[in-house]
N, C-alpha and C. Protein backbone atom coordinates (compact mmCIF):
# COMPACT_ATOMS: atom_id res chain seq x y z
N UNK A 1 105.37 90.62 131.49
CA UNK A 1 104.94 89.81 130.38
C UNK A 1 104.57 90.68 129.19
N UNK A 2 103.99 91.66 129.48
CA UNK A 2 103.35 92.41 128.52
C UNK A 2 104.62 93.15 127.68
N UNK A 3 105.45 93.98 128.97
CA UNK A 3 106.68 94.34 127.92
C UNK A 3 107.68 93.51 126.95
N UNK A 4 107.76 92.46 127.35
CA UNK A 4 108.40 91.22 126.51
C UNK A 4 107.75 91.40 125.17
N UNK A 5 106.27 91.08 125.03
CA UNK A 5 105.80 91.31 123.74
C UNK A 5 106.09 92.45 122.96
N UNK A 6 106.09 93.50 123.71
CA UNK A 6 105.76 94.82 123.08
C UNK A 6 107.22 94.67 122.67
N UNK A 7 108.15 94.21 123.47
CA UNK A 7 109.81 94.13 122.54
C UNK A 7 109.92 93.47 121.57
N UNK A 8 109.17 92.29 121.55
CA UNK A 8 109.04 91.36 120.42
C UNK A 8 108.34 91.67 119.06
N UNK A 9 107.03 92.23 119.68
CA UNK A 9 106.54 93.01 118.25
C UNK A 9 107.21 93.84 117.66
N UNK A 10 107.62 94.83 118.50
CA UNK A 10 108.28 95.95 117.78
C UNK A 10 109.56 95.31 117.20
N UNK A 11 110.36 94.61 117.68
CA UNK A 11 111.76 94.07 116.85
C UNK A 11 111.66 93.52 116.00
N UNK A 12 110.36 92.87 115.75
CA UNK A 12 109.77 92.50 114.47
C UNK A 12 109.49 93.12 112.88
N UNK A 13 108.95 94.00 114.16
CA UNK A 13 108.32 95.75 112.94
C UNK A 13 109.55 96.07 112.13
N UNK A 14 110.47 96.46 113.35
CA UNK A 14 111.55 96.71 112.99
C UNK A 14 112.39 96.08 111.68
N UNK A 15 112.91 94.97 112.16
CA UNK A 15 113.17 93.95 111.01
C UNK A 15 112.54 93.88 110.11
N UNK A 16 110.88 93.64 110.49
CA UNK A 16 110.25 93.76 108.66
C UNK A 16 110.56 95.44 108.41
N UNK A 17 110.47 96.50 108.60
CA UNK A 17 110.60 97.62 108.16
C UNK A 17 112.08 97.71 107.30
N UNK A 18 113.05 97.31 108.03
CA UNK A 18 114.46 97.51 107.36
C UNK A 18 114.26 96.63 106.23
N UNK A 19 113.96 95.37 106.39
CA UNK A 19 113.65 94.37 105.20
C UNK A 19 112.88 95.24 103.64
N UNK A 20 111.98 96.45 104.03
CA UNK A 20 111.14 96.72 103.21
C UNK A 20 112.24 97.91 102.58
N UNK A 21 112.58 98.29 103.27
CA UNK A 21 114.21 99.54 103.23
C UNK A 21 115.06 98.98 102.19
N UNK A 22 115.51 97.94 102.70
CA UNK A 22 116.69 97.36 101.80
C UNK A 22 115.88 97.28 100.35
N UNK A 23 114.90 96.30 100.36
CA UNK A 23 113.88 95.97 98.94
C UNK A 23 113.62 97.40 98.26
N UNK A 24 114.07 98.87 98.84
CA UNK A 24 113.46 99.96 98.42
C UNK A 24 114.78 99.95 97.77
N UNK A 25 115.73 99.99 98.63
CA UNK A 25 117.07 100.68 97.61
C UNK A 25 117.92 99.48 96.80
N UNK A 26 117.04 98.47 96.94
CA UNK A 26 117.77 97.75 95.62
C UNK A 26 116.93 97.90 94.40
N UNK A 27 115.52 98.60 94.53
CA UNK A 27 114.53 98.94 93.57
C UNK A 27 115.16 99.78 92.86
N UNK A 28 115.87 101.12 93.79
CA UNK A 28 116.23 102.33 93.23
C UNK A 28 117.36 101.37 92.48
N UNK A 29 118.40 100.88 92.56
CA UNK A 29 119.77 100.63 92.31
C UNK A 29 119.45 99.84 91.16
N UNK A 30 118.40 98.81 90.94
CA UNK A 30 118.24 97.62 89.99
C UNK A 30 117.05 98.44 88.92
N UNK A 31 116.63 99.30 89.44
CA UNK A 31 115.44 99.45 88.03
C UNK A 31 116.07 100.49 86.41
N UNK A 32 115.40 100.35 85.84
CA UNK A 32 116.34 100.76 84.38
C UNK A 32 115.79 102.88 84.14
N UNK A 33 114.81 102.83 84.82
CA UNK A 33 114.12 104.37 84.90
C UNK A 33 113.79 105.01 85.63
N UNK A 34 113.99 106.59 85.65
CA UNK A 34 113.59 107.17 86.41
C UNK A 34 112.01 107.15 87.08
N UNK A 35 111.00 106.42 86.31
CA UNK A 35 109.52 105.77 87.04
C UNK A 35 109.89 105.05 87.91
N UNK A 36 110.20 103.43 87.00
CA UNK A 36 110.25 102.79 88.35
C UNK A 36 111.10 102.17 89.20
N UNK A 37 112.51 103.38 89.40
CA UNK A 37 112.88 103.44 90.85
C UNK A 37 112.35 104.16 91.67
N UNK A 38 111.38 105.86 91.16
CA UNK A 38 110.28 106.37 91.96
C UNK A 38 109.15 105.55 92.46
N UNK A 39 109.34 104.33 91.55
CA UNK A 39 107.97 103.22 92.32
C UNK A 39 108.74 102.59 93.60
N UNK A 40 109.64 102.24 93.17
CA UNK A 40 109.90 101.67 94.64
C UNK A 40 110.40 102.31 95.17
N UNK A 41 111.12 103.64 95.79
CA UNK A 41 111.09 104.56 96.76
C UNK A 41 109.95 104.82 97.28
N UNK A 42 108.90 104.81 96.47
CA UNK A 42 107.82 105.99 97.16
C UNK A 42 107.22 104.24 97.64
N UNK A 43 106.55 103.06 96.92
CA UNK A 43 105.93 102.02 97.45
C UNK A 43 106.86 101.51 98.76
N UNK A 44 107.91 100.53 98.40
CA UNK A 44 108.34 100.06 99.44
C UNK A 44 109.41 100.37 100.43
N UNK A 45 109.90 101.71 100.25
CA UNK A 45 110.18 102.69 101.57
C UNK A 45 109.38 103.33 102.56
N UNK A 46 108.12 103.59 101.53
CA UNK A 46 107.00 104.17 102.59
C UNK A 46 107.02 102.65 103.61
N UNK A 47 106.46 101.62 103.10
CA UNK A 47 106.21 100.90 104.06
C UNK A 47 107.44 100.24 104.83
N UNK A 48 108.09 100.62 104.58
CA UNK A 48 109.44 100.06 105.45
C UNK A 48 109.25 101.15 106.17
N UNK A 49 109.43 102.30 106.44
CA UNK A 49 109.46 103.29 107.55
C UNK A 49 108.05 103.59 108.20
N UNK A 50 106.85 103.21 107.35
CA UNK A 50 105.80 102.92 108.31
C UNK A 50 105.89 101.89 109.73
N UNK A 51 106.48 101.10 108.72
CA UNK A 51 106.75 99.69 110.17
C UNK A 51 107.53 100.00 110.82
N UNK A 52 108.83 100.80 110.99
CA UNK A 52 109.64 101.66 111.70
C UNK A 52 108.89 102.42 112.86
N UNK A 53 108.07 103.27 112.21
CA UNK A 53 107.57 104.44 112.83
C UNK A 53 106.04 103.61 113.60
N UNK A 54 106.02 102.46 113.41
CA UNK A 54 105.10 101.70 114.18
C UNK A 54 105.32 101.19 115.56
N UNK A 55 106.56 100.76 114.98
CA UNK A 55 107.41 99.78 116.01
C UNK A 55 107.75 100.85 117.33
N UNK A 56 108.20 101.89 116.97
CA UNK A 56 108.68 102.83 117.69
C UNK A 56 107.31 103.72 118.62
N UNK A 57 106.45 103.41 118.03
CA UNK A 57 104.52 103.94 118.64
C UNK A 57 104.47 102.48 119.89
N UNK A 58 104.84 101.07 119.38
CA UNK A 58 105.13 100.07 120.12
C UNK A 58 105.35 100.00 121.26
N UNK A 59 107.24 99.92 120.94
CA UNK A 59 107.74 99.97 122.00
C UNK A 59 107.70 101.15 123.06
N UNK A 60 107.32 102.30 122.32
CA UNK A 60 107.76 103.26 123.29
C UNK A 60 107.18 103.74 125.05
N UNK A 61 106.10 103.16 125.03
CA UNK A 61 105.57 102.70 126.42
C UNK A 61 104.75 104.12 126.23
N UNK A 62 104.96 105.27 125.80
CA UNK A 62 104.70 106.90 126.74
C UNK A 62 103.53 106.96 125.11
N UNK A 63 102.45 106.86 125.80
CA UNK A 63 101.36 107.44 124.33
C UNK A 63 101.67 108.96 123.75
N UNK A 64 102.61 109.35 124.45
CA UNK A 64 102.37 110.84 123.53
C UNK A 64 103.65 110.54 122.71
N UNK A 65 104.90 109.79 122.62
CA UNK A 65 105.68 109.35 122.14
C UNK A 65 105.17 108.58 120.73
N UNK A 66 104.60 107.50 121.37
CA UNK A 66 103.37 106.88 119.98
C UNK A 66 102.66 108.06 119.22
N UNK A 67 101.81 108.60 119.87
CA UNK A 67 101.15 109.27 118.84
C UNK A 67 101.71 110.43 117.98
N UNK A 68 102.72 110.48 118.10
CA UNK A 68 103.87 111.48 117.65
C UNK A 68 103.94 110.44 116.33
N UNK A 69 104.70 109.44 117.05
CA UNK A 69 105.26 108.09 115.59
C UNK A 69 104.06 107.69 114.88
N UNK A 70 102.98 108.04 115.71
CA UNK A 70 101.33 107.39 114.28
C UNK A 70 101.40 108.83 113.65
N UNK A 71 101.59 109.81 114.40
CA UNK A 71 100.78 110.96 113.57
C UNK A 71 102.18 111.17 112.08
N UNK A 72 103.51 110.90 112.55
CA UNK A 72 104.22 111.17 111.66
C UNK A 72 104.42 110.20 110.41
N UNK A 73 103.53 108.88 110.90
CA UNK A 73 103.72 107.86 109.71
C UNK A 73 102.39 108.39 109.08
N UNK A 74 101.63 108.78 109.88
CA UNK A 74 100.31 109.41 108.63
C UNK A 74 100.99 110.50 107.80
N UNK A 75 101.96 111.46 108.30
CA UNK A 75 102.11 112.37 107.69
C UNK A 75 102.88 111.82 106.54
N UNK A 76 103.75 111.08 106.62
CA UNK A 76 104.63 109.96 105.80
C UNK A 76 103.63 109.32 104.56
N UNK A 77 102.41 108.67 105.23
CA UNK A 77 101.54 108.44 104.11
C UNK A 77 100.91 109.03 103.36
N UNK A 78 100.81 110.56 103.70
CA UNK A 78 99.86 111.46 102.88
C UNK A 78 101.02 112.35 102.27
N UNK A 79 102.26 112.35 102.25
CA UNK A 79 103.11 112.79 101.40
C UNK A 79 104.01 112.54 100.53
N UNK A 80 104.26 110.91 100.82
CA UNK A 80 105.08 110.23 99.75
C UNK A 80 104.52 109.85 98.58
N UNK A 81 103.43 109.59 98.30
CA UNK A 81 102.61 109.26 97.45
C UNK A 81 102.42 110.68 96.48
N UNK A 82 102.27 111.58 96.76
CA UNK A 82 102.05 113.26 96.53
C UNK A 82 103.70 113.35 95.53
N UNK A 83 104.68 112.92 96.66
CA UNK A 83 106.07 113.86 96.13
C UNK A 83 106.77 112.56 94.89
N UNK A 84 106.08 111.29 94.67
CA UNK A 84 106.47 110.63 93.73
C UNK A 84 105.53 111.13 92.76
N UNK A 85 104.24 111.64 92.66
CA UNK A 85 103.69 111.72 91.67
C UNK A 85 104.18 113.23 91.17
N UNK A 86 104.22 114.07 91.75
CA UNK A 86 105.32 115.60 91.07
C UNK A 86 106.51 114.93 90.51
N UNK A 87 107.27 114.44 91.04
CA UNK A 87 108.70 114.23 90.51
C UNK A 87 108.48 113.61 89.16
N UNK A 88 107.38 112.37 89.24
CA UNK A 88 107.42 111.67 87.63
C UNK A 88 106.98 112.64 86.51
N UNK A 89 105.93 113.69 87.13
CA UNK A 89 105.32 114.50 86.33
C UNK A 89 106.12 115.47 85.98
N UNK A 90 107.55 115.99 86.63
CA UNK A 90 108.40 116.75 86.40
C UNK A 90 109.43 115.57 85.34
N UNK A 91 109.51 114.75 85.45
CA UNK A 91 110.47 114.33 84.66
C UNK A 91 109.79 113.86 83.22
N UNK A 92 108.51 113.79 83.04
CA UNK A 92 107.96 113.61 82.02
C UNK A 92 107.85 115.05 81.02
N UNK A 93 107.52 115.67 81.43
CA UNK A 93 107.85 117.31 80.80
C UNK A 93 108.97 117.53 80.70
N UNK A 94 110.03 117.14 81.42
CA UNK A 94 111.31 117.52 80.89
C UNK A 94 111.69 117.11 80.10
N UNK A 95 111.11 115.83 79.16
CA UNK A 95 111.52 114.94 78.34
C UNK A 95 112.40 113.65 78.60
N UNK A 96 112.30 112.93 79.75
CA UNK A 96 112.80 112.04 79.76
C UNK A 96 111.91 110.79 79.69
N UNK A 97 112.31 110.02 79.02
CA UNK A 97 111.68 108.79 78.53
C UNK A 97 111.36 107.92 79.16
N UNK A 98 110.33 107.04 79.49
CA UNK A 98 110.03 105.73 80.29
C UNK A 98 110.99 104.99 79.14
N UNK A 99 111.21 103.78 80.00
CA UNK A 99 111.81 102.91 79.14
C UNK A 99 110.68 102.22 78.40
N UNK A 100 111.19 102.04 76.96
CA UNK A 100 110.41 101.08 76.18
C UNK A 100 109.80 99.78 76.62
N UNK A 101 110.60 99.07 76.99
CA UNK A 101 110.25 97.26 77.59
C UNK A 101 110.22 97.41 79.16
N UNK A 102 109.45 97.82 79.56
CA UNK A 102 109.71 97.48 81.20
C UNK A 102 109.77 96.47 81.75
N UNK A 103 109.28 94.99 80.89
CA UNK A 103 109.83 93.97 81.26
C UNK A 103 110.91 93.57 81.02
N UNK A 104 111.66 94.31 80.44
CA UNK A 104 113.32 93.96 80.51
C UNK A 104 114.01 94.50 82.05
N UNK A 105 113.41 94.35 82.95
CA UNK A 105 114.08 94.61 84.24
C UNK A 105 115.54 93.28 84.16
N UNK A 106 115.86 92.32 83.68
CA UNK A 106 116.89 91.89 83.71
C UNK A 106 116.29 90.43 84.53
N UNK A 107 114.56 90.25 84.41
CA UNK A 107 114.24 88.61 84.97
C UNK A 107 113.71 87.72 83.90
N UNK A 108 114.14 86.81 84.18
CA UNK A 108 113.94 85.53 83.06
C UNK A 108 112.65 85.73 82.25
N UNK A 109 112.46 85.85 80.99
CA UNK A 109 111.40 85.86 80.29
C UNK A 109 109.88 84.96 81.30
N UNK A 110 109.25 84.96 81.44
CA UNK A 110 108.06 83.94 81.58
C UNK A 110 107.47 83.18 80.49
């Protein structure tokens, strides 16, 4: 009974994780600047591969297997956040421009 769940949660994780994956690289593909497609790489990829690297602490039955997948989604959390904020700060000194209107992402006025 118990493993049933633990398949269920985790295929869940899973699914929401890829779900958060896909939402990352249509961020990168749909946004107009080098900011904020670094926003959504670094926001909703982190958490798509958190829930990955959850699911996989989950299912995997063997705690040293899990704590491998917690310790590496911590490491995941204390470095993606770090390597989006260098990159914007490198591309701002280099001279590249935020876009003017960032609400011109291409959605209906409000």
């Amino acid at each position: 009974m118990m493993s049933d769940l633990a398949t269920f949660l985790a295929a869940a994780l899973i699914v929401a994780g890829a779900a958060f994956s896909c939402l990352a690289a249509l961020g990168v593909l749909r946004f107009p600047d080098v900011y904020t497609r670094l926003h959504a790489a670094s926001k909703a990829g982190l958490l798509g591969l958190g829930l990955i690297f959850l699911a996989i602490a989950v299912s995997s039955g063997d705690p040293w297997i899990a704590l491998r997948a917690i310790a590496g989604a911590v490491f995941l959390f204390l470095t993606s956040p770090l390597a989006a904020h260098l990159l914007a700060n490198a591309a701002l000194k280099t001279g590249i421009p935020p876009v003017s209107n960032t609400n011109n992402l291409g959605l209906p006025p409000s």
